[in-house]
Protein backbone atom coordinates (compact mmCIF):
# COMPACT_ATOMS: atom_id res chain seq x y z
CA UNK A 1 93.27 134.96 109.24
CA UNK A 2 91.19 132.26 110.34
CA UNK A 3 92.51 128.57 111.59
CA UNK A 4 94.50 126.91 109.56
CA UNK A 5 93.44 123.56 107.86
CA UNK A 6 95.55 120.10 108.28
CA UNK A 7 96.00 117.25 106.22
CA UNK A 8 92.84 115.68 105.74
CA UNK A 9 90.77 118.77 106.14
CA UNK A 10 87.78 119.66 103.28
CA UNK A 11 86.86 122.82 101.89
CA UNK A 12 85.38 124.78 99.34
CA UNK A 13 87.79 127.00 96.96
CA UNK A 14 87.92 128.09 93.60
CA UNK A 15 88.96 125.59 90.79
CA UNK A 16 92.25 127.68 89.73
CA UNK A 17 92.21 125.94 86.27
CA UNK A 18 88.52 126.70 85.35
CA UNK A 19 87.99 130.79 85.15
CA UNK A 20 85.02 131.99 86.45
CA UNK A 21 83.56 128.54 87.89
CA UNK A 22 81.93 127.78 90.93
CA UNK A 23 83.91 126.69 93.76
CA UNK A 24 84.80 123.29 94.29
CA UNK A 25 85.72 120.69 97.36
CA UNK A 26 89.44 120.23 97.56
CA UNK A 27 90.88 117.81 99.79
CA UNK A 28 94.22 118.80 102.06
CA UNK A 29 97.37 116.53 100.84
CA UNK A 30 99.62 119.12 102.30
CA UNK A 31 99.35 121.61 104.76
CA UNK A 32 102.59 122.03 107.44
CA UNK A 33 105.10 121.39 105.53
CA UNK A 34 105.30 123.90 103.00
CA UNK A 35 107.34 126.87 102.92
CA UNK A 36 104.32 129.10 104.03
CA UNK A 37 101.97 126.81 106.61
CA UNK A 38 98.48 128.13 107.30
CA UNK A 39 98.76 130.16 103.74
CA UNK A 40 98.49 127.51 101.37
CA UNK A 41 98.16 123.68 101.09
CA UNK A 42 98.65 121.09 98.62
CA UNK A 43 95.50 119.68 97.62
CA UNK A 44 93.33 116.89 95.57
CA UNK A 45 90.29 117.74 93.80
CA UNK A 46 87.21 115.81 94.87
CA UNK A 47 84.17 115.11 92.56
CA UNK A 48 80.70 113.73 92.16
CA UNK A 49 82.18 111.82 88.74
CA UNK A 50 82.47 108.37 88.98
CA UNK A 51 85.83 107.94 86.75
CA UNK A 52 87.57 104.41 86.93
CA UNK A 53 90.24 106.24 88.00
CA UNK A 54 89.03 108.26 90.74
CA UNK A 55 88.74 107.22 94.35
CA UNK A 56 85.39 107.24 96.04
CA UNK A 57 85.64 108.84 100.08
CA UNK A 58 82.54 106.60 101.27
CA UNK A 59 83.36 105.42 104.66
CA UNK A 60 86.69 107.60 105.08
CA UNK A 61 84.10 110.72 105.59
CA UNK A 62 85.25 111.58 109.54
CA UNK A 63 82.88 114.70 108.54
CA UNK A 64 80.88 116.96 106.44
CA UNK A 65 79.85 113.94 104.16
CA UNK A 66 76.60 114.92 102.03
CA UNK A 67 74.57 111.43 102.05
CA UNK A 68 72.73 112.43 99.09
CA UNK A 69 75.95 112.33 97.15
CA UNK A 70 79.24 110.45 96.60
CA UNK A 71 82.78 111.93 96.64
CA UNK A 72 85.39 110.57 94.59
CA UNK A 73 89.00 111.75 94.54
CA UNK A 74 90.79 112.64 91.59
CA UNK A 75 94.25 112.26 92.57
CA UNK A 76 95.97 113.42 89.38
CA UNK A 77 94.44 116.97 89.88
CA UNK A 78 96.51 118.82 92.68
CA UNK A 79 96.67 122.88 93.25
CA UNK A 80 98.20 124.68 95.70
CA UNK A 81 95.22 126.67 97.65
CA UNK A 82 95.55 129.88 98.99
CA UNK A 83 94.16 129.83 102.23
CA UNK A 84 92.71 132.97 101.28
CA UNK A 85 90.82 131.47 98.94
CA UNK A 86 88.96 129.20 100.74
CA UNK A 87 84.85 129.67 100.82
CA UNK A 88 83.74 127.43 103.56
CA UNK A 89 84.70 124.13 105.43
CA UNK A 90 83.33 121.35 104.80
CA UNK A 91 84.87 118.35 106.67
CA UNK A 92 87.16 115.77 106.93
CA UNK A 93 88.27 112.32 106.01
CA UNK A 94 90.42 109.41 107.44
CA UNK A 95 94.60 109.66 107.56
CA UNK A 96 94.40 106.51 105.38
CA UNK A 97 92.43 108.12 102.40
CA UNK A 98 94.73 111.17 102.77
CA UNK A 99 98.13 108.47 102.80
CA UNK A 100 96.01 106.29 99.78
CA UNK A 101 96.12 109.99 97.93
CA UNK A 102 99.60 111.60 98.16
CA UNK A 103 100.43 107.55 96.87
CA UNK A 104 98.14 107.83 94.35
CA UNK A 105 99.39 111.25 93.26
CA UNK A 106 103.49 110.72 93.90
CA UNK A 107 102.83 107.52 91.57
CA UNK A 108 101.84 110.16 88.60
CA UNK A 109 105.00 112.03 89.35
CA UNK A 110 107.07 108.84 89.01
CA UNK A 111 105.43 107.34 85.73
């Protein structure tokens, strides 16, 4: 297995609720303190849709930001990754954005 991912981290995985799609960027809510670190992590989808309710990165990008495009954060749409299923790093953004996120998503789970 290779290195585990952290809170914060970006990668590419499958979408588990699309069959047969391409992979998409998934941001790390979660990663050490599930029952089975370094296997799977709690994580955000990230998008190129501007939705009023999504969350653009912009200057949370620590790394792997593609200039050509904007992220957004859809904080509503969490899956627990497999670290198996990860395709390929891709970066990192800022505690803050990570903290603004699990908010985000633990308000959903209170409504």
């Amino acid at each position: 297995m290779s290195s585990a991912y952290e809170n914060g981290a970006v990668f590419w995985a499958p979408d588990p609720f699309r069959q047969g799609s391409n992979p998409r960027l998934w941001l790390v809510l979660v990663a050490d303190s599930l029952p089975y670190p370094g296997q799977e992590y709690i994580c955000a989808a990230l998008t190129t849709s501007d939705l009023p309710a999504n969350h653009e990165v912009g200057s949370d990008w620590i790394s792997g930001n593609d200039p050509a495009k904007t992220s957004y954060c859809s904080p509503w749409v969490v899956a627990t990754i497999k670290h198996r299923a990860i395709v390929n790093p891709q970066g990192e953004v800022t505690t803050g954005f990570v903290d603004q996120m699990i908010a985000e998503c633990e308000a959903y789970f209170d409504s």
